[in-house]
N, C-alpha and C. Protein backbone atom coordinates (compact mmCIF):
# COMPACT_ATOMS: atom_id res chain seq x y z
N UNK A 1 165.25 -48.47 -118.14
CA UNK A 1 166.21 -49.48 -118.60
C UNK A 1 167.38 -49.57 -117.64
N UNK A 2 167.91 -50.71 -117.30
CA UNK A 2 169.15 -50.63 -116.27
C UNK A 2 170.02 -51.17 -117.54
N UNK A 3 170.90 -50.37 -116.94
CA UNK A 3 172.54 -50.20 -117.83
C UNK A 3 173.76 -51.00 -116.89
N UNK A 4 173.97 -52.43 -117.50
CA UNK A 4 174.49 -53.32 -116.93
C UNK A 4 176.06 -53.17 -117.33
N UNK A 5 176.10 -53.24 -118.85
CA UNK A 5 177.43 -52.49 -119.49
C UNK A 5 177.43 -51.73 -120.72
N UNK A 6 178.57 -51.09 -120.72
CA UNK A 6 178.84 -49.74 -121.00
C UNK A 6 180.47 -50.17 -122.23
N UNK A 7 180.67 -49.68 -122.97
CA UNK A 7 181.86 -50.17 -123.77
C UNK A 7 181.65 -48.90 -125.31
N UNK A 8 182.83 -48.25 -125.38
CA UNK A 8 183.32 -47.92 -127.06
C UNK A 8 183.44 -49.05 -127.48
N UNK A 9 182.58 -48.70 -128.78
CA UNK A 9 183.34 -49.83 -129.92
C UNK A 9 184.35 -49.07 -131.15
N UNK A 10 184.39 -47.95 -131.38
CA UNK A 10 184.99 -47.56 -132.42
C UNK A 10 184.17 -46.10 -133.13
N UNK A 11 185.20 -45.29 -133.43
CA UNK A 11 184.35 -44.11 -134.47
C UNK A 11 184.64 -44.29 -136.40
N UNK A 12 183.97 -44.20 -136.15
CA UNK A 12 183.90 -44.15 -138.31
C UNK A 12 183.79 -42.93 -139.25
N UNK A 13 183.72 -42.41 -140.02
CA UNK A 13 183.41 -41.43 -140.92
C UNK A 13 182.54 -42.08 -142.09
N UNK A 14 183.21 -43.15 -143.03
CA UNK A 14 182.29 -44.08 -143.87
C UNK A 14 182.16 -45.46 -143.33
N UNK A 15 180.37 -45.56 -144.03
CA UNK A 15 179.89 -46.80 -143.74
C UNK A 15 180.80 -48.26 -144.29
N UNK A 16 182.18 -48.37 -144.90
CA UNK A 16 183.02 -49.45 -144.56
C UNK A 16 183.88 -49.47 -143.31
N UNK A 17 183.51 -48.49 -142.35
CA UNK A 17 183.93 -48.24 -141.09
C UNK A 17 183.11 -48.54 -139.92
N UNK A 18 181.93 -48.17 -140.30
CA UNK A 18 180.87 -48.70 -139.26
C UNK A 18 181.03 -50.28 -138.22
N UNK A 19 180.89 -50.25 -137.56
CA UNK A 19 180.56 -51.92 -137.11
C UNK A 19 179.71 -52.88 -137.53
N UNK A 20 180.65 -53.68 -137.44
CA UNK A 20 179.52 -54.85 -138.37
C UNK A 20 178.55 -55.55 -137.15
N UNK A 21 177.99 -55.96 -138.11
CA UNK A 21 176.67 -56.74 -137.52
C UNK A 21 175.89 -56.21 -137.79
N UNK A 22 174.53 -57.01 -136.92
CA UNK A 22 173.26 -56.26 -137.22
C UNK A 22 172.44 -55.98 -135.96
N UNK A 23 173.63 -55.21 -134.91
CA UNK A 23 172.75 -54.86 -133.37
C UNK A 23 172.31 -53.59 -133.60
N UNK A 24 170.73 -53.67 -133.49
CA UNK A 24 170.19 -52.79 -133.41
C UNK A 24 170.89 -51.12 -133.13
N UNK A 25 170.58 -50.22 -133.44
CA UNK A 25 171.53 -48.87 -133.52
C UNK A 25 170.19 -47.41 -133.02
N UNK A 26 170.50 -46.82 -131.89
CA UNK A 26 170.08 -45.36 -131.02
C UNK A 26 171.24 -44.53 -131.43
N UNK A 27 170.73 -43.47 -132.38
CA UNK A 27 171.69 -42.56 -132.72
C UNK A 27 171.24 -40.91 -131.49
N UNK A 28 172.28 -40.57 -130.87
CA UNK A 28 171.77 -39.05 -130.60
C UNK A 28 172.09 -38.01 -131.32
N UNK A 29 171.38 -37.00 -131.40
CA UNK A 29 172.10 -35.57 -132.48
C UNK A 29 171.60 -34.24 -131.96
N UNK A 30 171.78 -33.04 -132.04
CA UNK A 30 171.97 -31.98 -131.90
C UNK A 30 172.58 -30.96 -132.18
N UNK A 31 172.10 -30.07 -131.68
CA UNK A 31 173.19 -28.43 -132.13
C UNK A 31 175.07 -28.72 -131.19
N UNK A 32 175.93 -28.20 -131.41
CA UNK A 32 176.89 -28.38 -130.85
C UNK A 32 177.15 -28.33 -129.52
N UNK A 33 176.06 -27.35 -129.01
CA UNK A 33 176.06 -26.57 -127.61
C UNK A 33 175.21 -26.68 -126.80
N UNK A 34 174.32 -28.21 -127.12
CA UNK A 34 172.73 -28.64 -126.77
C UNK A 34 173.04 -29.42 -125.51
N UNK A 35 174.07 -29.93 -124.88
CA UNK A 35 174.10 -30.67 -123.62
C UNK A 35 174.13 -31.99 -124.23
N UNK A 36 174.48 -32.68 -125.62
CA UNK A 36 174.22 -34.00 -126.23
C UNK A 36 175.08 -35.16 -124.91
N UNK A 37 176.48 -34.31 -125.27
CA UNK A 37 176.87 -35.58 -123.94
C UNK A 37 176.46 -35.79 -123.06
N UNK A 38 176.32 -34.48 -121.76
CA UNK A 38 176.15 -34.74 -120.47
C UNK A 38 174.73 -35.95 -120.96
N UNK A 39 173.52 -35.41 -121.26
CA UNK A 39 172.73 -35.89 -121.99
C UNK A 39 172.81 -37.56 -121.85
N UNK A 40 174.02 -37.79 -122.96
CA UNK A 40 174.10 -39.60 -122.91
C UNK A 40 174.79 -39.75 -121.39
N UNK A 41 175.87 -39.34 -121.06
CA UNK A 41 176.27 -39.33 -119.67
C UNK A 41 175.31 -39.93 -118.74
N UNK A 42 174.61 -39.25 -118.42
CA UNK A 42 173.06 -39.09 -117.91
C UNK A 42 172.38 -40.15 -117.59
N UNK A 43 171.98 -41.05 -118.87
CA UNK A 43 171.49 -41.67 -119.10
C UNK A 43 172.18 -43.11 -118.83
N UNK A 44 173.03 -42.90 -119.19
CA UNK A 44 173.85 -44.31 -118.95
C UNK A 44 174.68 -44.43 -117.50
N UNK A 45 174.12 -43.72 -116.86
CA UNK A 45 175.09 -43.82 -115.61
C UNK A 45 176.37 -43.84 -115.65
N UNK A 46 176.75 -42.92 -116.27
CA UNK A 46 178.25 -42.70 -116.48
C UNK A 46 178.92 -41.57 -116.24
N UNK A 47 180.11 -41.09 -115.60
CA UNK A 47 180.17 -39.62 -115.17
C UNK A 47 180.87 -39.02 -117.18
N UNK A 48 181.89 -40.07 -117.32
CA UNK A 48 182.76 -39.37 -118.70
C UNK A 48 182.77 -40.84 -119.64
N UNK A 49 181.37 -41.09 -120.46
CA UNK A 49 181.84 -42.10 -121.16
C UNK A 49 181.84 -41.41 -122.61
N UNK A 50 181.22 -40.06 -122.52
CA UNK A 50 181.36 -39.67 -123.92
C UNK A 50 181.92 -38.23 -123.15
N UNK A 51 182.71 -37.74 -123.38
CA UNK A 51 183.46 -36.54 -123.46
C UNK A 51 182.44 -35.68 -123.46
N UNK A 52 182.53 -34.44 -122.72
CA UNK A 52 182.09 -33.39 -122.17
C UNK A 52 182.92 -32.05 -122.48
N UNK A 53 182.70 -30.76 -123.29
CA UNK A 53 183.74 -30.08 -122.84
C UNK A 53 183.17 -28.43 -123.23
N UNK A 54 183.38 -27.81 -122.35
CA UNK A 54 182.85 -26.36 -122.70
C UNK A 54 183.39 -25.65 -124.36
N UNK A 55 184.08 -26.43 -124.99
CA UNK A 55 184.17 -26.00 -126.35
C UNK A 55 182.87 -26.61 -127.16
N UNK A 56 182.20 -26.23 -127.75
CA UNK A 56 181.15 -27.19 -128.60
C UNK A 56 181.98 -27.40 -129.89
N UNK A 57 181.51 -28.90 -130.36
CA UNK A 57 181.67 -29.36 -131.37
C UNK A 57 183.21 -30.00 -131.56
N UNK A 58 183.70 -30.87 -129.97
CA UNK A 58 184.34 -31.46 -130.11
C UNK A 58 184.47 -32.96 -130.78
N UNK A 59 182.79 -33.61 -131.03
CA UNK A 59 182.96 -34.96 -131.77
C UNK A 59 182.62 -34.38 -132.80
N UNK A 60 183.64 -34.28 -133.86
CA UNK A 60 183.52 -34.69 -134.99
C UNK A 60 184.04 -35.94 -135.89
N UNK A 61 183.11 -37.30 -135.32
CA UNK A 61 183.31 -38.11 -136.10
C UNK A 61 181.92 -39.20 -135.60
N UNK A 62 181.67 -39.84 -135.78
CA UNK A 62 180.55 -40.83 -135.71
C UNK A 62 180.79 -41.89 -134.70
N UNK A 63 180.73 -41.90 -133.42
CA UNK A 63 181.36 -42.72 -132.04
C UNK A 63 180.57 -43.73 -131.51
N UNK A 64 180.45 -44.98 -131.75
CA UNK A 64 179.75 -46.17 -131.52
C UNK A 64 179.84 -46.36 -130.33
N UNK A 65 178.88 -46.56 -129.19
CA UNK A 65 179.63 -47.85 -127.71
C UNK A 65 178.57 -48.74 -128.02
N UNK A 66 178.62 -49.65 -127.12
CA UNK A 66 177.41 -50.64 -127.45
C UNK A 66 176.92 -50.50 -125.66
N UNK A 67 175.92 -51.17 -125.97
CA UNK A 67 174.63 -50.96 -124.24
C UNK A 67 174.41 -52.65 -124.05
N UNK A 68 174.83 -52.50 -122.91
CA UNK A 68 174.17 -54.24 -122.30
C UNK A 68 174.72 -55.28 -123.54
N UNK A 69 175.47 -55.09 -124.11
CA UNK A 69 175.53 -55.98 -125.52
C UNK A 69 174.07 -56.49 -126.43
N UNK A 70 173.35 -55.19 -126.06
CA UNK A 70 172.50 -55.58 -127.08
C UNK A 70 171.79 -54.93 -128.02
N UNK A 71 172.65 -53.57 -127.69
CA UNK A 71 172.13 -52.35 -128.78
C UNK A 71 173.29 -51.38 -128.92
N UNK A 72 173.55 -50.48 -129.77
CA UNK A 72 174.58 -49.72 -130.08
C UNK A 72 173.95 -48.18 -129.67
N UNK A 73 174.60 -47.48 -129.28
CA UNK A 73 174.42 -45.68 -129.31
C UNK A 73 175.48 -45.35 -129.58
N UNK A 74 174.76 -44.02 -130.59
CA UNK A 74 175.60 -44.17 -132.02
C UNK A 74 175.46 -42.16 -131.17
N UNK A 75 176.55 -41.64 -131.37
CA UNK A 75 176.69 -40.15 -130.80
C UNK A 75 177.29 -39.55 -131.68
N UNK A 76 176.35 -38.55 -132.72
CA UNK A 76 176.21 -38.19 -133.87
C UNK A 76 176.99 -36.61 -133.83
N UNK A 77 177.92 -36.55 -134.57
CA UNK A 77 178.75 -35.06 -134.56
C UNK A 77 177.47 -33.57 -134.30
N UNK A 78 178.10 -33.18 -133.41
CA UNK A 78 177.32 -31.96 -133.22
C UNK A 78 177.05 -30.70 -134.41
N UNK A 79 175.82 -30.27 -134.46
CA UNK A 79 176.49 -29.27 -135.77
C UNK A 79 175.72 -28.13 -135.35
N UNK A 80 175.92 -27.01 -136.41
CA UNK A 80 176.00 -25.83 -135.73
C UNK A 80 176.87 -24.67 -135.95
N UNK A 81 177.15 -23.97 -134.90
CA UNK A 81 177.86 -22.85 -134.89
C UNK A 81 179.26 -23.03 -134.15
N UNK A 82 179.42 -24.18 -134.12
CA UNK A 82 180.92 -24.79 -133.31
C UNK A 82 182.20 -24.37 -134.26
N UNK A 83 183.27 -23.92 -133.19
CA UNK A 83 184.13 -23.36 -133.74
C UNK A 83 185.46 -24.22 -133.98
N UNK A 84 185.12 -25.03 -135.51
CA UNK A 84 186.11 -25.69 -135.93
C UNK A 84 186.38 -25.25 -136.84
N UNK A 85 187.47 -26.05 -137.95
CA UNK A 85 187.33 -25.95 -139.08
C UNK A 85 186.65 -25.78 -140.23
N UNK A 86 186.55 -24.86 -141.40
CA UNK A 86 185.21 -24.89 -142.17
C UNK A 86 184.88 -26.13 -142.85
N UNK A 87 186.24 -27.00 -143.34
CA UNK A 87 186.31 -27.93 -143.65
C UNK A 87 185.74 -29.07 -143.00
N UNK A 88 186.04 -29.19 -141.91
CA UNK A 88 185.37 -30.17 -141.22
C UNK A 88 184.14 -30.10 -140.64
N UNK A 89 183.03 -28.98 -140.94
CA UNK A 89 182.28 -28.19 -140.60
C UNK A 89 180.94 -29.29 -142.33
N UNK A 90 181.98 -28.47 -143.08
CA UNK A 90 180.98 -29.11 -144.21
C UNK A 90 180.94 -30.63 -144.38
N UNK A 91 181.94 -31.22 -144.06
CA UNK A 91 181.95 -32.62 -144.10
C UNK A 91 180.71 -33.15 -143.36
N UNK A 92 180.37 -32.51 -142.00
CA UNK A 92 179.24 -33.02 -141.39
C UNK A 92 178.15 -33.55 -141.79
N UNK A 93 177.34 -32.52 -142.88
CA UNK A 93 176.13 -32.87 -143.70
C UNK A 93 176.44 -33.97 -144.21
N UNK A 94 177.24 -34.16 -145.18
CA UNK A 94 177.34 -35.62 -145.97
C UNK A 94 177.43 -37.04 -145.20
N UNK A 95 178.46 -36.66 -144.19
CA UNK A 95 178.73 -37.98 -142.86
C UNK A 95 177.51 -38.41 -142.46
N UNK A 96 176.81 -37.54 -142.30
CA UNK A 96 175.65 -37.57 -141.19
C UNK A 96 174.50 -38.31 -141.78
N UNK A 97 174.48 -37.51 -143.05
CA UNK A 97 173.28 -37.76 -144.11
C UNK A 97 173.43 -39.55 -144.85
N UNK A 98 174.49 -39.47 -144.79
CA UNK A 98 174.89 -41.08 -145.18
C UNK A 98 174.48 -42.00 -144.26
N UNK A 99 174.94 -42.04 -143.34
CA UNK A 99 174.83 -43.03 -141.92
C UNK A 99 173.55 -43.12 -142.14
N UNK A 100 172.19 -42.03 -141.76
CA UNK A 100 171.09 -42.13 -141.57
C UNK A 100 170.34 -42.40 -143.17
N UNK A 101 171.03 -42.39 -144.37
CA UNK A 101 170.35 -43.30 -145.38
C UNK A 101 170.82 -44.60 -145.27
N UNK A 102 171.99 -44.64 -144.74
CA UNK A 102 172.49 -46.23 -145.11
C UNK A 102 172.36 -47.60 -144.14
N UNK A 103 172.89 -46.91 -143.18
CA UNK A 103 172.13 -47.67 -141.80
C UNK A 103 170.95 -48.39 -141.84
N UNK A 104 170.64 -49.52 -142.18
CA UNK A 104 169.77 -50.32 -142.45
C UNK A 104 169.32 -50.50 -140.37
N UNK A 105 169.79 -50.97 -139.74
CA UNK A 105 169.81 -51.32 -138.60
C UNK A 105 169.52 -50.17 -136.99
N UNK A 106 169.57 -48.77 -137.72
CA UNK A 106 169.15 -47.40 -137.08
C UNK A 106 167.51 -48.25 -136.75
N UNK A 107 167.22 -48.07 -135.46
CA UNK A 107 165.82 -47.76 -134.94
C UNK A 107 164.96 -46.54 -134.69
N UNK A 108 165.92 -45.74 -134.57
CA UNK A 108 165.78 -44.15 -134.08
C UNK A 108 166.41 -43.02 -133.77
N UNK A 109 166.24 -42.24 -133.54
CA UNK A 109 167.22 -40.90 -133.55
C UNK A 109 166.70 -40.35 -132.09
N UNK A 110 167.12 -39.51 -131.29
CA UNK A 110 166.53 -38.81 -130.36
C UNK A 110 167.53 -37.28 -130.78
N UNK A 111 166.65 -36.57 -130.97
CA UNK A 111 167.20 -35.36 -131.57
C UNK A 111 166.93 -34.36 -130.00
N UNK A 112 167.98 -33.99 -129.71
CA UNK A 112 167.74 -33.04 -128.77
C UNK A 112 167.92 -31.36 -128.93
N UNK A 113 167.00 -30.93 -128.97
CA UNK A 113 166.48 -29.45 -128.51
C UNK A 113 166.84 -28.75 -127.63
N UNK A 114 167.50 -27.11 -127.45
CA UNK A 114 167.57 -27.08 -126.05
C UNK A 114 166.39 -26.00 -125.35
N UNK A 115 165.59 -25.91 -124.43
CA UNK A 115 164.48 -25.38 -123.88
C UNK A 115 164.49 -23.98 -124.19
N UNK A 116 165.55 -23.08 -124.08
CA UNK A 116 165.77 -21.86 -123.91
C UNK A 116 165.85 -21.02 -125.19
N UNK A 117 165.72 -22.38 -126.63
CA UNK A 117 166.09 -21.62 -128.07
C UNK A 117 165.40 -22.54 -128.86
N UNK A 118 164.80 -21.27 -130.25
CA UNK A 118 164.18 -21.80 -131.13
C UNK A 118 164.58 -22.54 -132.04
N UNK A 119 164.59 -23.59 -132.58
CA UNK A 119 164.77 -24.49 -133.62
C UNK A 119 165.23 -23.87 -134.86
N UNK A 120 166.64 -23.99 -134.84
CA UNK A 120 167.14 -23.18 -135.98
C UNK A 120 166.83 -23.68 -137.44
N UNK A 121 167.95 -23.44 -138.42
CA UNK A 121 167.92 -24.19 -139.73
C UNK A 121 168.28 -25.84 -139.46
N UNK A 122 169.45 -25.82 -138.93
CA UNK A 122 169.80 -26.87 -138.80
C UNK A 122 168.87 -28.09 -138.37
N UNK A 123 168.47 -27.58 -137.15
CA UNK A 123 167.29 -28.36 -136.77
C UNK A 123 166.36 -29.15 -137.43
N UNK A 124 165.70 -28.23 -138.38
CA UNK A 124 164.45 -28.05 -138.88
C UNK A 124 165.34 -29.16 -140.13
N UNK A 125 166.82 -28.65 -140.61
CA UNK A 125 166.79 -29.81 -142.05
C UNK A 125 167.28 -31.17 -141.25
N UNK A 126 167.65 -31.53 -140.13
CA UNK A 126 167.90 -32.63 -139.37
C UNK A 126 166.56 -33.65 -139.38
N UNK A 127 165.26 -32.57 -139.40
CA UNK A 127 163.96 -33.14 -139.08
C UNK A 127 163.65 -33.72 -140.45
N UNK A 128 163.78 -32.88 -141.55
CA UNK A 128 163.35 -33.20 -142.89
C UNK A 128 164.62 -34.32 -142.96
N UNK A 129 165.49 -34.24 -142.87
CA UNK A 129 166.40 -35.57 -143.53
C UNK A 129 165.38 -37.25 -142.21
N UNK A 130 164.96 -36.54 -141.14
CA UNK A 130 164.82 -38.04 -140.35
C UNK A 130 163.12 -38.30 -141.29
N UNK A 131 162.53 -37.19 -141.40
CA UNK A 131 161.17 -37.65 -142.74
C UNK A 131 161.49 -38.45 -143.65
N UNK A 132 162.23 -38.17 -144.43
CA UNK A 132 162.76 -38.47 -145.77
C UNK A 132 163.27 -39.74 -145.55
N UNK A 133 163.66 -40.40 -144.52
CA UNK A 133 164.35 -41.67 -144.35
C UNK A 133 163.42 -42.75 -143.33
N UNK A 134 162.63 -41.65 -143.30
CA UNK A 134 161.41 -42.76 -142.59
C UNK A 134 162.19 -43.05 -141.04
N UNK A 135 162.81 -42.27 -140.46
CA UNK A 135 163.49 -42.74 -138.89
C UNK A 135 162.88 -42.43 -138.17
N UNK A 136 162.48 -43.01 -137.15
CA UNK A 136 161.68 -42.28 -135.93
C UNK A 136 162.50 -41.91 -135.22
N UNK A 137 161.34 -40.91 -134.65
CA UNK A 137 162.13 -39.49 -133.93
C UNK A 137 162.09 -39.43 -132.70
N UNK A 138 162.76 -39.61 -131.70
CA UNK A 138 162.34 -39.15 -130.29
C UNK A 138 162.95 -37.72 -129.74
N UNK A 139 161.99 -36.88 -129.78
CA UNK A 139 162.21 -35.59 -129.82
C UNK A 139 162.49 -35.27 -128.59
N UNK A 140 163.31 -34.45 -127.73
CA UNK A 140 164.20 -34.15 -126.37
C UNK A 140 164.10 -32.91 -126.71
N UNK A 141 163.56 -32.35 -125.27
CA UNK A 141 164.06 -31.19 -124.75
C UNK A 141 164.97 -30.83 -123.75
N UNK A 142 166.13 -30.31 -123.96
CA UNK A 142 166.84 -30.61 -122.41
C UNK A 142 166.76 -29.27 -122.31
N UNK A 143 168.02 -29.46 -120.91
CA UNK A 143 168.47 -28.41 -120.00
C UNK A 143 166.87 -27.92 -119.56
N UNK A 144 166.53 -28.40 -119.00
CA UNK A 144 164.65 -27.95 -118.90
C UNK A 144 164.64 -27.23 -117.25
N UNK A 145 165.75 -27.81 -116.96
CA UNK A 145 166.09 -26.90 -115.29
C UNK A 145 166.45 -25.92 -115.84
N UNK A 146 166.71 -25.03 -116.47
CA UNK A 146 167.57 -24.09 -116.84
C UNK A 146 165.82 -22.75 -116.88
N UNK A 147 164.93 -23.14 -117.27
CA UNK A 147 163.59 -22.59 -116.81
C UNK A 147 162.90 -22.50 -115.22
N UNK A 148 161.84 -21.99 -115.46
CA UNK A 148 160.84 -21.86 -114.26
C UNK A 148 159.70 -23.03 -114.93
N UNK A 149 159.53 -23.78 -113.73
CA UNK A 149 158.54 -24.85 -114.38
C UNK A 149 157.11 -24.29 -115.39
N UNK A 150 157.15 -22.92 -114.86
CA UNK A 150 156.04 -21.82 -114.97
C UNK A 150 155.98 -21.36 -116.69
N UNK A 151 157.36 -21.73 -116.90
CA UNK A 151 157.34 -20.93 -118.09
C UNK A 151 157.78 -22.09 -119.48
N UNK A 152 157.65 -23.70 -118.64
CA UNK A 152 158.06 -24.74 -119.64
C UNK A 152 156.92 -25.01 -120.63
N UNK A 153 155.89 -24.64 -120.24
CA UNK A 153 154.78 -24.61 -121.53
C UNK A 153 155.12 -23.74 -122.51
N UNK A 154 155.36 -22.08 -122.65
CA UNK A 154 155.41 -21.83 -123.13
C UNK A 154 156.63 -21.82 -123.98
N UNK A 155 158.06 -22.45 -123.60
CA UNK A 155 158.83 -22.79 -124.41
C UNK A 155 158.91 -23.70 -125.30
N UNK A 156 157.74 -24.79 -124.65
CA UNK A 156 157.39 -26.31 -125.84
C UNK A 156 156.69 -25.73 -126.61
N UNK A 157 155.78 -25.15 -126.58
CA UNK A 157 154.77 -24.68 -127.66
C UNK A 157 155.41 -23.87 -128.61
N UNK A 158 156.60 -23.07 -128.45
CA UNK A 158 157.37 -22.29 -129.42
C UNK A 158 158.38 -23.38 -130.09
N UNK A 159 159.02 -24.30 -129.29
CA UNK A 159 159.47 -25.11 -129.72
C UNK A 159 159.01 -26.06 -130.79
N UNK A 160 157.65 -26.67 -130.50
CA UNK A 160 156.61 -27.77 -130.92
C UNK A 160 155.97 -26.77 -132.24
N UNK A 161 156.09 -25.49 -132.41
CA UNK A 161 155.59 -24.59 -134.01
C UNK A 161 156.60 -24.58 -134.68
N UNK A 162 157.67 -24.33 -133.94
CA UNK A 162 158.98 -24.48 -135.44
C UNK A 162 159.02 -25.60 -135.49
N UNK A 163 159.08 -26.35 -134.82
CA UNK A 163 159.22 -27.71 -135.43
C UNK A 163 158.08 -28.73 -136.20
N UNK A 164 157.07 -28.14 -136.47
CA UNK A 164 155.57 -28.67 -136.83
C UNK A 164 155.54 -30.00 -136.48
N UNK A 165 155.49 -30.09 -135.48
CA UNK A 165 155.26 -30.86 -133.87
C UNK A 165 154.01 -31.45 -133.10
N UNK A 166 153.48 -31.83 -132.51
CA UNK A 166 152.49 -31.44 -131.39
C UNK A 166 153.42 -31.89 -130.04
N UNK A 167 153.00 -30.57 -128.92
CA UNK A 167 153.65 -30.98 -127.99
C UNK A 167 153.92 -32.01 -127.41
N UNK A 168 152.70 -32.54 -127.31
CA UNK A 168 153.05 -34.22 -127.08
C UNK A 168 154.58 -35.11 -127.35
N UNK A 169 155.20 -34.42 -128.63
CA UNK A 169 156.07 -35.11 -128.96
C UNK A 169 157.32 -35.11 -128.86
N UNK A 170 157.20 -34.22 -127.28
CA UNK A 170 158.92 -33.97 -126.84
C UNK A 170 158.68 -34.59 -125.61
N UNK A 171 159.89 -35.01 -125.13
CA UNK A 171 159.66 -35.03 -123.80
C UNK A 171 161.29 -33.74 -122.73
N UNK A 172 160.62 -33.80 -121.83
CA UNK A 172 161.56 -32.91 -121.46
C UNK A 172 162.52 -33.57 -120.83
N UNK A 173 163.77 -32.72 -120.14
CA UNK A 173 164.89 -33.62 -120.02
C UNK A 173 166.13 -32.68 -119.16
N UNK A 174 166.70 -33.40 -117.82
CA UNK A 174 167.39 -32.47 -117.32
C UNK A 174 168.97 -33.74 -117.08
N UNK A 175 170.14 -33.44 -117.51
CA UNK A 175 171.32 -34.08 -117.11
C UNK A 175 171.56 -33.54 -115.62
N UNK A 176 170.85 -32.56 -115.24
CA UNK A 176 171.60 -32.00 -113.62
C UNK A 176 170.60 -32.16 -112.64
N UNK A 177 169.33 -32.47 -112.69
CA UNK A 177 168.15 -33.16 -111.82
C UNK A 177 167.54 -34.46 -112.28
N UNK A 178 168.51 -35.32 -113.71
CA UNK A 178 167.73 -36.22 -114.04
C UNK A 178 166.45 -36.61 -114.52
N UNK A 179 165.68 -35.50 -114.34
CA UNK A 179 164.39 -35.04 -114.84
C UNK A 179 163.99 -35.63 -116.19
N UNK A 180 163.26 -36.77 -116.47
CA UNK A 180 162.58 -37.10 -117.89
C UNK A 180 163.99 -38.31 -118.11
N UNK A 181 164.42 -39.02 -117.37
CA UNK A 181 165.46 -39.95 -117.74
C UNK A 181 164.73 -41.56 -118.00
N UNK A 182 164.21 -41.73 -117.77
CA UNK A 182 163.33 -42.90 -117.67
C UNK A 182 162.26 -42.70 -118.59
N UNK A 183 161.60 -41.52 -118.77
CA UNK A 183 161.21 -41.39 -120.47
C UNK A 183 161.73 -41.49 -121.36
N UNK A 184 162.30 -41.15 -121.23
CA UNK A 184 163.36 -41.48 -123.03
C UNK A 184 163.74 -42.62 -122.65
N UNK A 185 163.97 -42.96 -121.55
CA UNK A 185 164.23 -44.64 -121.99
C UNK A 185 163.13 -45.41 -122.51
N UNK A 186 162.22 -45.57 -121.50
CA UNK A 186 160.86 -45.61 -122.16
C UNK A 186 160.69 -45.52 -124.17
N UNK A 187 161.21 -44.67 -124.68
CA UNK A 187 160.49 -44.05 -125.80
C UNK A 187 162.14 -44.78 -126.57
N UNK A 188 163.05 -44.97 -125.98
CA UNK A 188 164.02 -45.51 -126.61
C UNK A 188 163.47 -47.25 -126.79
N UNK A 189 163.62 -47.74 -125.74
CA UNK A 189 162.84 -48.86 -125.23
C UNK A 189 161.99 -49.33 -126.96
N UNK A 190 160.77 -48.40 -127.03
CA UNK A 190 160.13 -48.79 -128.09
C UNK A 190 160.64 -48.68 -129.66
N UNK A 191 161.67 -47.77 -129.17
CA UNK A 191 162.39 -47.92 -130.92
C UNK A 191 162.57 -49.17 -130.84
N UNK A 192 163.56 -49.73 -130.21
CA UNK A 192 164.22 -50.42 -130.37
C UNK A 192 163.50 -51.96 -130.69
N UNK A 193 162.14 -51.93 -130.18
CA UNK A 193 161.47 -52.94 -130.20
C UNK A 193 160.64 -53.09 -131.35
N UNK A 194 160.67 -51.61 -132.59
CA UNK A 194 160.01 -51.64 -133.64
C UNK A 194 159.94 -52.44 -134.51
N UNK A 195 161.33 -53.18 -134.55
CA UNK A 195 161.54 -54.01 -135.44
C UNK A 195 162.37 -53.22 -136.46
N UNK A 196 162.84 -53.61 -138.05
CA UNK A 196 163.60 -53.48 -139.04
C UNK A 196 162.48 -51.80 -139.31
N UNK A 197 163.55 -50.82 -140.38
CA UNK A 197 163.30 -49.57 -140.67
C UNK A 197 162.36 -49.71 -141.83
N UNK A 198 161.25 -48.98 -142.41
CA UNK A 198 161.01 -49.37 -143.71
C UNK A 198 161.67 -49.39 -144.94
């Protein structure tokens, strides 16, 4: 996909906050400490359009930009073991869980994984809430440089059992060699072309 423009539109907490309309919506999500920004960074040819920062779990709130003006990426609070507030810690589940029931206009999620660790709780109820809502999933593995190419099988396959998976259904993914960037577009590409959610 070429990325012509690039723009925030606004962050929300509740869906009378969201943006209106009905442009199609790419949400990303992850553990706090998964590489989510560099990640969108990455992808969009951008060095800092979503904040980067060696603290994890600095977005906590729901951050819209829109793409080419013709789709939204939606950059979903990190969760996890990030060292915020407890308060704002629990708020996450509900924020999160809302958007992705209410969001009529969501095409997909790309949930990113990171290569080097097993699919925690979180993970695993991230997966059951995208079941339960019928969202398709585009499953990411990053930081995949961070391995020996030697040993990336056997991290998908540990990856692809906790997650009751087939390997097939990740693709891998590097923000620092670019590696698998044009797949996920690819696999974004077809959300987006699915049409309305069931």
């Amino acid at each position: 996909m070429q990325i012509k423009s690039t723009a925030f539109l606004k962050s929300a907490v509740h869906p009378e906050h969201y943006p209106e309309g009905g442009m199609p919506e790419i949400a990303f999500a992850g553990r706090s400490n998964v590489g989510k920004s560099s990640m969108i960074n990455c992808l969009l040819n951008r060095r800092a359009l979503v904040r980067t920062s060696s603290t994890p779990g600095r977005t906590q709130l729901l951050n819209f930009f829109t793409i080419n003006d013709a789709f939204n990426l939606v950059d979903l609070p990190g969760y996890g073991f990030a060292k915020v507030p407890l308060a704002v810690k629990r708020s996450w589940g509900p924020m999160i869980r809302t958007y992705l029931e209410k969001r009529r206009n969501l095409r997909g999620v790309v949930l990113i994984l990171d290569i080097r660790r097993i699919p925690g709780e979180e993970d695993l109820q991230f997966l059951d809430w995208l079941e339960e809502y019928q969202i398709p999933t585009i499953a990411v593995i990053t930081k995949a440089d961070k391995v020996t190419r030697g040993q990336r099988r056997e991290h998908v396959r540990k990856i692809a059992a906790a997650c009751g998976l087939p390997e097939d259904a990740f693709t891998l993914f590097s923000a620092t060699s670019r590696e698998g960037r044009a797949d996920v577009w690819e696999r974004v590409a077809q959300a987006l072309d699915s049409g309305e959610n069931p």
